[in-house]
Protein backbone atom coordinates (compact mmCIF):
# COMPACT_ATOMS: atom_id res chain seq x y z
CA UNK A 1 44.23 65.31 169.05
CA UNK A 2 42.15 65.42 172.14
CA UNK A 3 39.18 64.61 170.24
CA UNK A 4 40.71 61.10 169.21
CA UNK A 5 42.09 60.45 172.68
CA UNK A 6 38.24 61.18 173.89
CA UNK A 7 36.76 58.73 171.27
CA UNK A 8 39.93 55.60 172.08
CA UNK A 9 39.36 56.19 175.67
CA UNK A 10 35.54 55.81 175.29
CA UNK A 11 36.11 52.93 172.75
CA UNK A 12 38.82 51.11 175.66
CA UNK A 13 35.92 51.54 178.28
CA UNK A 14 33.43 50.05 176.19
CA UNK A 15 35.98 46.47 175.57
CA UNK A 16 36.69 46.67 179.46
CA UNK A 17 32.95 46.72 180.30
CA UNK A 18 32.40 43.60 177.98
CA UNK A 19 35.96 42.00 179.51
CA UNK A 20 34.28 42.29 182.75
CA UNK A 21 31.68 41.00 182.01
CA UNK A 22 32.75 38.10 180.86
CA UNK A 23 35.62 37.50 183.80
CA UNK A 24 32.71 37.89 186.31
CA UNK A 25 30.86 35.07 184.37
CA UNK A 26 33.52 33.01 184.85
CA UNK A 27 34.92 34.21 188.73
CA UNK A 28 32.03 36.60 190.23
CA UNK A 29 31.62 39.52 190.16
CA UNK A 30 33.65 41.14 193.23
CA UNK A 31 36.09 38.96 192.18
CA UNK A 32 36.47 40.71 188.81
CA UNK A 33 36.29 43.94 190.53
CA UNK A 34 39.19 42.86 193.06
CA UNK A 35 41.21 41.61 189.57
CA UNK A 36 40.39 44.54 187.43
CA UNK A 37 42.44 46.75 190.06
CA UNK A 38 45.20 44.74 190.90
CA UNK A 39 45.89 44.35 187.42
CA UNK A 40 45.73 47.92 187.39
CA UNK A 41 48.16 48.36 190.04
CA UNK A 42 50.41 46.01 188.35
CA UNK A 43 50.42 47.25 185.68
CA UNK A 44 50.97 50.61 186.56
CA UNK A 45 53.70 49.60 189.05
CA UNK A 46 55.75 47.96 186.49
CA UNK A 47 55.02 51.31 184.05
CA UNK A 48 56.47 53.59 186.75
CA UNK A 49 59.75 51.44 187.38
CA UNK A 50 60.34 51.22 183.15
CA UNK A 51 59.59 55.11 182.99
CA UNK A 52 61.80 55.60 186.00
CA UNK A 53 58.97 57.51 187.72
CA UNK A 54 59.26 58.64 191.42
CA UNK A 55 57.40 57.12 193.50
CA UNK A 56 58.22 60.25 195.60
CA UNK A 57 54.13 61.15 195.68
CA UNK A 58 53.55 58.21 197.91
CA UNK A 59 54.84 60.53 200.97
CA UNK A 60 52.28 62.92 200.22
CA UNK A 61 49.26 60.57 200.58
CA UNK A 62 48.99 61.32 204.66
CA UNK A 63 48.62 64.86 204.04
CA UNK A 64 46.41 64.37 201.18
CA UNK A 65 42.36 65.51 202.19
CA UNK A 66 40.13 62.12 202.58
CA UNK A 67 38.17 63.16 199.63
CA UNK A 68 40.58 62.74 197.67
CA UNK A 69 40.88 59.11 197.72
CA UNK A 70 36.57 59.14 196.89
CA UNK A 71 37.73 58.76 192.84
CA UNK A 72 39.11 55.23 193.69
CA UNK A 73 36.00 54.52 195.67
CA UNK A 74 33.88 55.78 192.39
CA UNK A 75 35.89 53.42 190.56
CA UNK A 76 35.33 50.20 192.54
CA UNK A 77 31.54 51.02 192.33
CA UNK A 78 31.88 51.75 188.29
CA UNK A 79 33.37 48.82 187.52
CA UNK A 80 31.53 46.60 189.37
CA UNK A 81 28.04 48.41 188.34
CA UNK A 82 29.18 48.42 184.98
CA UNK A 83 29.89 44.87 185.00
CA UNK A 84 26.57 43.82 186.45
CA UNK A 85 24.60 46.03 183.99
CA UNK A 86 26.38 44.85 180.84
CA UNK A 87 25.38 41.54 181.54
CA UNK A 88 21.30 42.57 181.49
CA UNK A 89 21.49 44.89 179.48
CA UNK A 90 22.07 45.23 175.59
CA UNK A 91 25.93 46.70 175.28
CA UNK A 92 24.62 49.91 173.08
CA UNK A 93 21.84 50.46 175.48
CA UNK A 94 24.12 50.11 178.64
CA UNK A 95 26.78 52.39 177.28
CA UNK A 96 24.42 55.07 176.16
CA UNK A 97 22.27 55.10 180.00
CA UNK A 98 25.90 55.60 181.26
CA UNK A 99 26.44 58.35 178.87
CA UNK A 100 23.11 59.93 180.02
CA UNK A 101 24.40 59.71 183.45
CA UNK A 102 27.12 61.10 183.13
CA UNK A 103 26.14 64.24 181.28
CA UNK A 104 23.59 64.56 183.99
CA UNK A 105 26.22 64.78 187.06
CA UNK A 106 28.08 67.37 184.17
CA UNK A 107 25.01 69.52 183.96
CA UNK A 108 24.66 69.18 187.59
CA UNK A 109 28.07 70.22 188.33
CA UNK A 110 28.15 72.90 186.01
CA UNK A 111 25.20 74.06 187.67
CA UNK A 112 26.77 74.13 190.65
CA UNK A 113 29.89 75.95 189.73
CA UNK A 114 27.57 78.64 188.34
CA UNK A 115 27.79 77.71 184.84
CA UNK A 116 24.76 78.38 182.99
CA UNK A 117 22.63 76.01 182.80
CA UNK A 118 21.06 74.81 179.38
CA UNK A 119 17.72 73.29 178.74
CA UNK A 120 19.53 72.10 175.46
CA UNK A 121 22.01 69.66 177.36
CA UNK A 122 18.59 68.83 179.71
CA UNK A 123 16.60 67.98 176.43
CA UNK A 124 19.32 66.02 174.85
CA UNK A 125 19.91 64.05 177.76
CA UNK A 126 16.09 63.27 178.46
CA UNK A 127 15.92 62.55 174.30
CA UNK A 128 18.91 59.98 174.89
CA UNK A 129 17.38 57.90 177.70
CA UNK A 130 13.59 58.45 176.02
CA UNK A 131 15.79 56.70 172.99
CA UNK A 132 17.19 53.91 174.33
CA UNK A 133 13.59 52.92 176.49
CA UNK A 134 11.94 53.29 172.94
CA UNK A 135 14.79 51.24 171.13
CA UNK A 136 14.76 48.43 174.07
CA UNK A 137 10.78 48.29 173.92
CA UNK A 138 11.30 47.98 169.92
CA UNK A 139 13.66 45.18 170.29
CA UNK A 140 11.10 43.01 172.66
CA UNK A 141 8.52 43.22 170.62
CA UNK A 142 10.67 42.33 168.10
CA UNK A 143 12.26 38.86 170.00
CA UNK A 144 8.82 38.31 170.31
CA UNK A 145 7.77 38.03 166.19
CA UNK A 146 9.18 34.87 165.18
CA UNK A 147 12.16 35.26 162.66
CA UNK A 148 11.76 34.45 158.87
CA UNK A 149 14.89 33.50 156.83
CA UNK A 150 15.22 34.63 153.95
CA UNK A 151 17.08 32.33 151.94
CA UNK A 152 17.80 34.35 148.59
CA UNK A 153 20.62 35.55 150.49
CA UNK A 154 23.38 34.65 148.58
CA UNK A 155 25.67 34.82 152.50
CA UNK A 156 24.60 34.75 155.95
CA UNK A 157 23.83 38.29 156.49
């Protein structure tokens, strides 16, 4: 079950990167990033008063450390990297250089919560990003060679 709530919440990042995207073609891009969260907010407003949720944890905020709030900062800057990259970028090769990022902080981390460190997850990483350089270089030369259609297609492939 976790495994399919890992792969949906993956697939619902991917469709908000390309929503982005295309909101910040048509309003900017801090202006996407302002409307990405207050939709959020919204949205999670109106969830809390259907569920009947407390909002009870709002009195704990002042006692709450100041690195705590650092996620929603991380967030702001996600979304609107993520929107700016997505637009220069192909969408597989932007998702997978995220990817690569992030299992570089996880290494990192684990590393530094004494966690042995593996040149596997160091190899696979550096064999992602090597990947998606050679697949980008591929695909230039490629929209470089002019296109021939074949036309004993019998559709438009």
């Amino acid at each position: 079950m976790i495994f399919t709530v890992a792969l949906l919440t993956g697939v619902s990042i991917v469709i908000a990167m390309v929503q982005n995207a295309k909101l910040a073609d048509y309003i900017g891009i801090k202006q996407c990033t302002v409307m990405n969260y207050v939709t959020g907010l919204t949205t999670v407003t109106f969830a809390f008063i259907i569920l009947r949720e407390s909002f009870g944890f709002l009195s704990k905020l002042s006692s709450t450390h100041a690195l705590a709030y650092f996620g929603g900062l991380m967030g702001i800057i996600v979304v609107t990297t993520s929107t700016v990259i997505i637009r220069k970028l192909s969408i597989i090769a932007a998702t997978m250089l995220m990817y690569a990022g992030q299992l570089m902080m996880g290494i990192l981390i684990d590393y530094l919560r004494d966690i042995d460190l593996s040149l596997g997850k160091i190899m696979g990483c550096l064999l992602i990003i090597a990947g998606v350089y050679f697949n980008t270089l591929v695909d230039q030369r490629l929209a470089k060679v002019p296109r021939v259609e074949n036309t004993s297609l019998p559709m438009d492939l």
